[in-house]
C-alpha atoms as a PDB file:
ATOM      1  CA  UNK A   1     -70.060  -5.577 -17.129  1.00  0.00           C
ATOM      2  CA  UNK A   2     -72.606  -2.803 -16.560  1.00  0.00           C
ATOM      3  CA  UNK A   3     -71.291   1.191 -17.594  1.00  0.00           C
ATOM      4  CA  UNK A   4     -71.147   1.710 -14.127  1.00  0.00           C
ATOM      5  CA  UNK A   5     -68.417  -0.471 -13.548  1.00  0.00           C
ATOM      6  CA  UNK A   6     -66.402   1.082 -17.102  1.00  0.00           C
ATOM      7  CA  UNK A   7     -66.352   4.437 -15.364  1.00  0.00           C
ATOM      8  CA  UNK A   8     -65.240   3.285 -12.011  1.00  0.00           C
ATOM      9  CA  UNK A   9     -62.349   1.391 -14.095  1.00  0.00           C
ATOM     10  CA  UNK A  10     -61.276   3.812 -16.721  1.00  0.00           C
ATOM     11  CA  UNK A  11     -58.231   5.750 -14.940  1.00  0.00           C
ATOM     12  CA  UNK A  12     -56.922   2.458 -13.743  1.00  0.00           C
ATOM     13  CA  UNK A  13     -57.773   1.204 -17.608  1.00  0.00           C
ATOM     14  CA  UNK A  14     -56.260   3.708 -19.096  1.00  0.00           C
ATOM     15  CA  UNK A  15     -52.818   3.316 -17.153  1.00  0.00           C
ATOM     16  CA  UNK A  16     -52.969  -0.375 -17.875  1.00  0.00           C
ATOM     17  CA  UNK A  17     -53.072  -1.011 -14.248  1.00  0.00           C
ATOM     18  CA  UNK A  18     -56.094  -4.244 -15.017  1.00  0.00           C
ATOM     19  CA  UNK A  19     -55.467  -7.434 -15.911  1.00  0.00           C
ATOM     20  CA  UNK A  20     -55.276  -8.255 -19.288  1.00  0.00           C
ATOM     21  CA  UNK A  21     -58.891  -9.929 -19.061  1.00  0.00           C
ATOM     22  CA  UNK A  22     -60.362  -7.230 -17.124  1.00  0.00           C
ATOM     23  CA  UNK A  23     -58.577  -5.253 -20.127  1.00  0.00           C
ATOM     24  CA  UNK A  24     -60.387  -6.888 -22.867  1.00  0.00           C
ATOM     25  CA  UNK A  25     -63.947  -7.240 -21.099  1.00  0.00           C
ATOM     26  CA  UNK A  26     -64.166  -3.326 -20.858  1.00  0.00           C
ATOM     27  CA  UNK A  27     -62.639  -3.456 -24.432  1.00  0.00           C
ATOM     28  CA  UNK A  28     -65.694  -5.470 -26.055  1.00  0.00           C
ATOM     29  CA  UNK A  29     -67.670  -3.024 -23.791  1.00  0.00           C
ATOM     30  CA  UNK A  30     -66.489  -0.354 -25.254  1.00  0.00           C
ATOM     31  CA  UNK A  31     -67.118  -1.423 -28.844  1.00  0.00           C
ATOM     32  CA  UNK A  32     -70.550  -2.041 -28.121  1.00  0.00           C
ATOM     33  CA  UNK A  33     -71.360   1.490 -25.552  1.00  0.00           C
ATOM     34  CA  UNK A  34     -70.945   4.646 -27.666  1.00  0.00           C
ATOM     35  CA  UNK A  35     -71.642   6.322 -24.332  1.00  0.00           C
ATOM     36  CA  UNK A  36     -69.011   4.600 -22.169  1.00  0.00           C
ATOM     37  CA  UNK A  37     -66.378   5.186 -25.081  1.00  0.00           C
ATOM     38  CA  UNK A  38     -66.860   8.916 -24.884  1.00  0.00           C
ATOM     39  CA  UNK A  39     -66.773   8.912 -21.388  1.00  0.00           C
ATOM     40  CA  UNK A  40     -63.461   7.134 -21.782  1.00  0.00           C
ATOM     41  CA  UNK A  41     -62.379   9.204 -24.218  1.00  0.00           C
ATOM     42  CA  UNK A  42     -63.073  12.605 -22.079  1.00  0.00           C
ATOM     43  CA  UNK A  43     -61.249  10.422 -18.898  1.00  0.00           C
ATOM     44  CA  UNK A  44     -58.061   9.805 -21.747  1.00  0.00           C
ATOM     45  CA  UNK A  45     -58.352  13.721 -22.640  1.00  0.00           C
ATOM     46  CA  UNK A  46     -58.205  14.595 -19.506  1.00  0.00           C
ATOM     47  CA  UNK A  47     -55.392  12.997 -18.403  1.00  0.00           C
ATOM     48  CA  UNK A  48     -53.349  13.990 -21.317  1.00  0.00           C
ATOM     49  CA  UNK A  49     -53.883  17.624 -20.187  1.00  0.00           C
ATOM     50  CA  UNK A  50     -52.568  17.257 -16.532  1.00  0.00           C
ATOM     51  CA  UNK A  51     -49.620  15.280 -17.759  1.00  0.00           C
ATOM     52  CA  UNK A  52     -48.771  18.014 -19.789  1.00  0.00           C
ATOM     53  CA  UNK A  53     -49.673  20.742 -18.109  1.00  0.00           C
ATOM     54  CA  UNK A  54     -47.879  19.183 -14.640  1.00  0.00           C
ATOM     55  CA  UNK A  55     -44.702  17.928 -14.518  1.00  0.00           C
ATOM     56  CA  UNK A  56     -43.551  15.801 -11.937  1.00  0.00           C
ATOM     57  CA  UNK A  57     -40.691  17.628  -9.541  1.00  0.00           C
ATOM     58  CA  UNK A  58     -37.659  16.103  -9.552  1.00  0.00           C
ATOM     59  CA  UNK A  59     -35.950  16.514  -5.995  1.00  0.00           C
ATOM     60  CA  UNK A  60     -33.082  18.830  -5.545  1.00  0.00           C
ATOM     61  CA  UNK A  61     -29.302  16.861  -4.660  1.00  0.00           C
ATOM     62  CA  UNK A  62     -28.915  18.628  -1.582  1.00  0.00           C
ATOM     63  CA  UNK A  63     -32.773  17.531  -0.646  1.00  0.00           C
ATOM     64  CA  UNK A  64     -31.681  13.894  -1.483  1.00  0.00           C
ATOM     65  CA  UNK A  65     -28.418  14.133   0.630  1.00  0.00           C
ATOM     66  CA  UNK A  66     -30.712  15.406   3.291  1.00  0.00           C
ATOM     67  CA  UNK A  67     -32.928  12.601   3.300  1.00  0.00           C
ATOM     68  CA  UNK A  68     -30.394   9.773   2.926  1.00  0.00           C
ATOM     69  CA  UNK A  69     -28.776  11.785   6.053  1.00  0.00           C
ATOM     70  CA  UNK A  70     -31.395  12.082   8.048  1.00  0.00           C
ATOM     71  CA  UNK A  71     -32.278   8.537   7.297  1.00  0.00           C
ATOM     72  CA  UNK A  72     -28.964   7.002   8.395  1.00  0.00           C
ATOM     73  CA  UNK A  73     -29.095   8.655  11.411  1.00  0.00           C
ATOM     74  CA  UNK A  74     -31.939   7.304  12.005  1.00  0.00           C
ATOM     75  CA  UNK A  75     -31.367   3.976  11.499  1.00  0.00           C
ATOM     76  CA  UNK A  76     -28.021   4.883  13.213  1.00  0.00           C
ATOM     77  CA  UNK A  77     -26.401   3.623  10.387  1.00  0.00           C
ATOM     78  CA  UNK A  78     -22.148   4.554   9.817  1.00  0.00           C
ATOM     79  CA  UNK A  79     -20.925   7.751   8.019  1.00  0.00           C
ATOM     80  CA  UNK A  80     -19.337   5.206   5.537  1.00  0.00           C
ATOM     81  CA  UNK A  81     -23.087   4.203   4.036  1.00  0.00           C
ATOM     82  CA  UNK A  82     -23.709   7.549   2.943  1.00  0.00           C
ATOM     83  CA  UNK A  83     -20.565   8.419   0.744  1.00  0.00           C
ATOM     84  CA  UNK A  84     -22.218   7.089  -2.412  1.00  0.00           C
ATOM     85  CA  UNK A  85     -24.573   9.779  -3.631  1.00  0.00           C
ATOM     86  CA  UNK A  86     -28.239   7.992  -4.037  1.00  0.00           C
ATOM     87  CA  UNK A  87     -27.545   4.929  -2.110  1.00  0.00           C
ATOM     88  CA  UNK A  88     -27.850   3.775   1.481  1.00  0.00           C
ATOM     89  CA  UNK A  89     -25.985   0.662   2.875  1.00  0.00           C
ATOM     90  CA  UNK A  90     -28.222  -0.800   5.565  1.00  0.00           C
ATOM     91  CA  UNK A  91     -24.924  -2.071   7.346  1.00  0.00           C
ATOM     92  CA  UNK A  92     -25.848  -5.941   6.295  1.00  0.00           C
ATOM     93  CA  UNK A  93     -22.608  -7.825   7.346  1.00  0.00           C
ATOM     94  CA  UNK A  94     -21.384  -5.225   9.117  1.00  0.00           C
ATOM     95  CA  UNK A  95     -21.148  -7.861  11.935  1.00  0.00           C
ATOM     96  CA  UNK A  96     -23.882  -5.799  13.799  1.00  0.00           C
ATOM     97  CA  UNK A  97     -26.347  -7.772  15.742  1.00  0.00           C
ATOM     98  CA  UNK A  98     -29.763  -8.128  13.794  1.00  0.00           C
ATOM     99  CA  UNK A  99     -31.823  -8.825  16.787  1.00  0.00           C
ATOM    100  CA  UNK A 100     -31.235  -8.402  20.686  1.00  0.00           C
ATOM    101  CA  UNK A 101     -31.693 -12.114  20.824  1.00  0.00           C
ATOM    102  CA  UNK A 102     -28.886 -12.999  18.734  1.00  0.00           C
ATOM    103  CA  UNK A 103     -25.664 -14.053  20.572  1.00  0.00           C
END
């Protein structure tokens, strides 16, 4: 595993997004490449910072109740399927027809 390949790994390393032997080949890299550690270190660093300096929004209720509204009607589901704040009912047994084919 060359330092190229480290660097084009280390977000997705970092967010244990690898496989765990992808994990520990950049691992035993790592203990061996001063230069690839710090690198990984400034990547770690730098993450830290935007996580803390940028929260994730959280979506208003009457922006959900939107969406899920504008949803149904799309999928021309009933008024019934959206009473439940947060959940949509995609009318399975409603004894609507799946498919145009079906009798």
């Amino acid at each position: 595993m060359t330092c190229r390949d480290i660097q084009a790994m280390s977000s997705n390393y970092l967010d244990g997004e690898l496989p765990e032997e992808l994990g520990d080949r950049i691992q035993r890299h790592l203990l061996r490449c001063a230069e690839c550690r710090e690198e990984m270190d400034s990547v770690k660093r730098a993450i830290e910072v935007l996580s803390a300096t940028h929260a994730s929004p959280t979506p208003s209720e009457p922006f959900l109740q939107a969406a899920l509204q504008r949803l149904a009607n799309e999928l021309d589901l009933d008024d019934a399927a959206t009473v439940i704040p947060g959940q949509l009912v995609l009318g399975i047994g409603s004894g609507r027809r799946l498919s145009p084919f079906e009798p």
